[in-house]
C-alpha atoms as a PDB file:
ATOM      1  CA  UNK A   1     212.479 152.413 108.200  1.00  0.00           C
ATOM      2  CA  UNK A   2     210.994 153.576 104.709  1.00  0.00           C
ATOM      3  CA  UNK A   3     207.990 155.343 104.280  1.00  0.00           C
ATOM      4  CA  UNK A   4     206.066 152.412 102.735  1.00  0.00           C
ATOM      5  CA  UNK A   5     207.467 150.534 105.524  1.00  0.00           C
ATOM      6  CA  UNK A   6     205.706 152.786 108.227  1.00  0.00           C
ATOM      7  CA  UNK A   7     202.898 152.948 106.280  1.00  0.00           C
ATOM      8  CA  UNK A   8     202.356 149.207 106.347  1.00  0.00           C
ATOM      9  CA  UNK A   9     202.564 148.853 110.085  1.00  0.00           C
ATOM     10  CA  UNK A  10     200.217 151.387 110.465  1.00  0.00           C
ATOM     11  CA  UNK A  11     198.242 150.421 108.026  1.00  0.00           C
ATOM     12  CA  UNK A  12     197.734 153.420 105.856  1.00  0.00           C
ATOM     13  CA  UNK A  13     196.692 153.213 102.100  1.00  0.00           C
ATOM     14  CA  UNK A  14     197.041 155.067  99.284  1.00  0.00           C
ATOM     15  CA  UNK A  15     194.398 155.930  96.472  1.00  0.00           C
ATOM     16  CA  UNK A  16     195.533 156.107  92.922  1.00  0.00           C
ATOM     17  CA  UNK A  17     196.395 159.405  92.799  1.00  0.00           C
ATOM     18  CA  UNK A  18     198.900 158.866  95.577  1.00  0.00           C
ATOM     19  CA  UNK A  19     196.758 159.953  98.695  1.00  0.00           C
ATOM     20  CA  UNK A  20     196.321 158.925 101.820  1.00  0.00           C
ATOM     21  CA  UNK A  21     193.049 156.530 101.330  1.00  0.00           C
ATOM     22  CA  UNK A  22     190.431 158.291 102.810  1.00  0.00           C
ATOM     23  CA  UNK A  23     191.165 161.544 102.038  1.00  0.00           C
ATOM     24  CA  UNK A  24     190.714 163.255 105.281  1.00  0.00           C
ATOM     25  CA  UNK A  25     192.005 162.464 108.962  1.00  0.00           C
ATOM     26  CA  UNK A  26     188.038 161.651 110.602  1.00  0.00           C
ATOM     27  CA  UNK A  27     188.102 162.794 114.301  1.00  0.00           C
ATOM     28  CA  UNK A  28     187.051 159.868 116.715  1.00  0.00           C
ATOM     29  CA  UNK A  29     184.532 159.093 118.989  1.00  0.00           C
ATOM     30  CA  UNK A  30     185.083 161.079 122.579  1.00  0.00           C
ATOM     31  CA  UNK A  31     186.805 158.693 125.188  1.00  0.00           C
ATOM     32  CA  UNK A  32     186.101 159.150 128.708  1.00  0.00           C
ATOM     33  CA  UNK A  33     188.647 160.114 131.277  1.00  0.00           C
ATOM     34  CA  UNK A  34     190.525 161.720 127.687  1.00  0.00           C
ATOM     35  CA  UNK A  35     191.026 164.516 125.655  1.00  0.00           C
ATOM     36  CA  UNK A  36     191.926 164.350 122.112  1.00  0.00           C
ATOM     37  CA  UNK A  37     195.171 165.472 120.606  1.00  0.00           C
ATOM     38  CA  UNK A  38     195.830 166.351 116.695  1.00  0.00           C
ATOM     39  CA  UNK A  39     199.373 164.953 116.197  1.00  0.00           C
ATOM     40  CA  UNK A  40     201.979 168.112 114.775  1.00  0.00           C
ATOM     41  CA  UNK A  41     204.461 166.878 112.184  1.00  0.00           C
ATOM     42  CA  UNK A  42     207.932 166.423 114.537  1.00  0.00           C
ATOM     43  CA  UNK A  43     205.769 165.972 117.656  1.00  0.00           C
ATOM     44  CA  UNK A  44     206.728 162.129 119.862  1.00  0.00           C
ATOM     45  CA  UNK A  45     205.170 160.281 122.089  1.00  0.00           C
ATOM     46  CA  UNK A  46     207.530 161.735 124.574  1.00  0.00           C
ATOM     47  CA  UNK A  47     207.281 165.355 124.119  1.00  0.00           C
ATOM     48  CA  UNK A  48     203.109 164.898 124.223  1.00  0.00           C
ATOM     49  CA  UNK A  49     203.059 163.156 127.553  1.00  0.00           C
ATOM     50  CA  UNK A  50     205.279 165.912 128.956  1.00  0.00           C
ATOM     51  CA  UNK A  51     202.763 168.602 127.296  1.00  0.00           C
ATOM     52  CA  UNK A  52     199.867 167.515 128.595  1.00  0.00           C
ATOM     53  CA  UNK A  53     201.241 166.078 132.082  1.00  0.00           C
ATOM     54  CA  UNK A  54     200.970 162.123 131.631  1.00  0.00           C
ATOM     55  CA  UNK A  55     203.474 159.733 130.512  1.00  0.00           C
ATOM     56  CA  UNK A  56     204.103 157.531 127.156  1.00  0.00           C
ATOM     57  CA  UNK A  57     202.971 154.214 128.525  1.00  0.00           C
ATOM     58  CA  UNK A  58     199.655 156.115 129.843  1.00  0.00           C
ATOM     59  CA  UNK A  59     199.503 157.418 126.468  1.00  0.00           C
ATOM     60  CA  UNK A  60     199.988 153.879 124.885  1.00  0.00           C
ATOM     61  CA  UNK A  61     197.683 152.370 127.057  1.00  0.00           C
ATOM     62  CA  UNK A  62     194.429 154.533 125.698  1.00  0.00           C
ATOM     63  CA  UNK A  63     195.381 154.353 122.010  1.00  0.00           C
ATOM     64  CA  UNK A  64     196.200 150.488 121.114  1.00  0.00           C
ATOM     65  CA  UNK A  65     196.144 151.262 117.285  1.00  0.00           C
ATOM     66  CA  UNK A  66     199.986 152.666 117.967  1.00  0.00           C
ATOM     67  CA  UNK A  67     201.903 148.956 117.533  1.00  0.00           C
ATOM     68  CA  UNK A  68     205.228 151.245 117.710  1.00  0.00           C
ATOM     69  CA  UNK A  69     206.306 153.612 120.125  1.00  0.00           C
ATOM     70  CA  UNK A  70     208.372 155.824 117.860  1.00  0.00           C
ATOM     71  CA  UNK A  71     205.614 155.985 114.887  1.00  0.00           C
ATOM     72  CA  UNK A  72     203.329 158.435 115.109  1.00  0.00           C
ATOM     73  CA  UNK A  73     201.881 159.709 111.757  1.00  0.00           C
ATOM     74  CA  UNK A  74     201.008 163.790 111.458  1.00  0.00           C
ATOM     75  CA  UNK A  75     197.779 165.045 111.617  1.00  0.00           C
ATOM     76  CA  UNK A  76     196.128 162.104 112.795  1.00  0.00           C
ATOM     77  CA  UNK A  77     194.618 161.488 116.419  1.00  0.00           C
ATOM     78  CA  UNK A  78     195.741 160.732 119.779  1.00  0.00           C
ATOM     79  CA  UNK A  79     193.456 159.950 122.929  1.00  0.00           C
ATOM     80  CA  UNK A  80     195.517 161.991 125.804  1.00  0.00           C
ATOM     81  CA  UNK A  81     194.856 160.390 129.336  1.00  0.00           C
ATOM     82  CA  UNK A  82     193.850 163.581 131.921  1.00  0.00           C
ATOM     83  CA  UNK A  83     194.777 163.334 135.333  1.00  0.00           C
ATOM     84  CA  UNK A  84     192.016 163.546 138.047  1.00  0.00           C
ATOM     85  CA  UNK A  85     191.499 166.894 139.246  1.00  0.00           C
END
């Protein structure tokens, strides 16, 4: 899949000048029962859940703005689910 292609599922814009509309990544409201996570260029879905102890499909479940599993975009935000003490 192309860039522009990912882009357009996900929604993401460019200005004129070729950046990402918006200019910065805006941190999101607090969601309880979550922590939030600052996606790392190379970072998956996978490798997050097993970082923080949870699985992809919990993961999925508390972020319904990802419509593809294996597109996650860089330095934007993930809700992580935390376990119950």
């Amino acid at each position: 899949m192309s860039e522009f292609e990912m882009m357009k599922v996900n929604e993401i814009s460019l200005d004129e000048m070729g950046n990402i509309a918006g200019g910065r990544v805006k941190k999101p409201a607090a969601k309880a029962g979550c922590t939030l996570y600052l996606i790392q260029p190379g970072d998956t879905l996978i490798r997050i859940a097993k970082a923080f102890h949870t699985t992809m499909n919990a993961i999925l479940r508390v972020n319904p703005q990802i419509k593809h599993r294996n597109l996650i975009i860089a330095n934007t935000y993930l809700y992580i689910p935390m376990r119950a003490a």
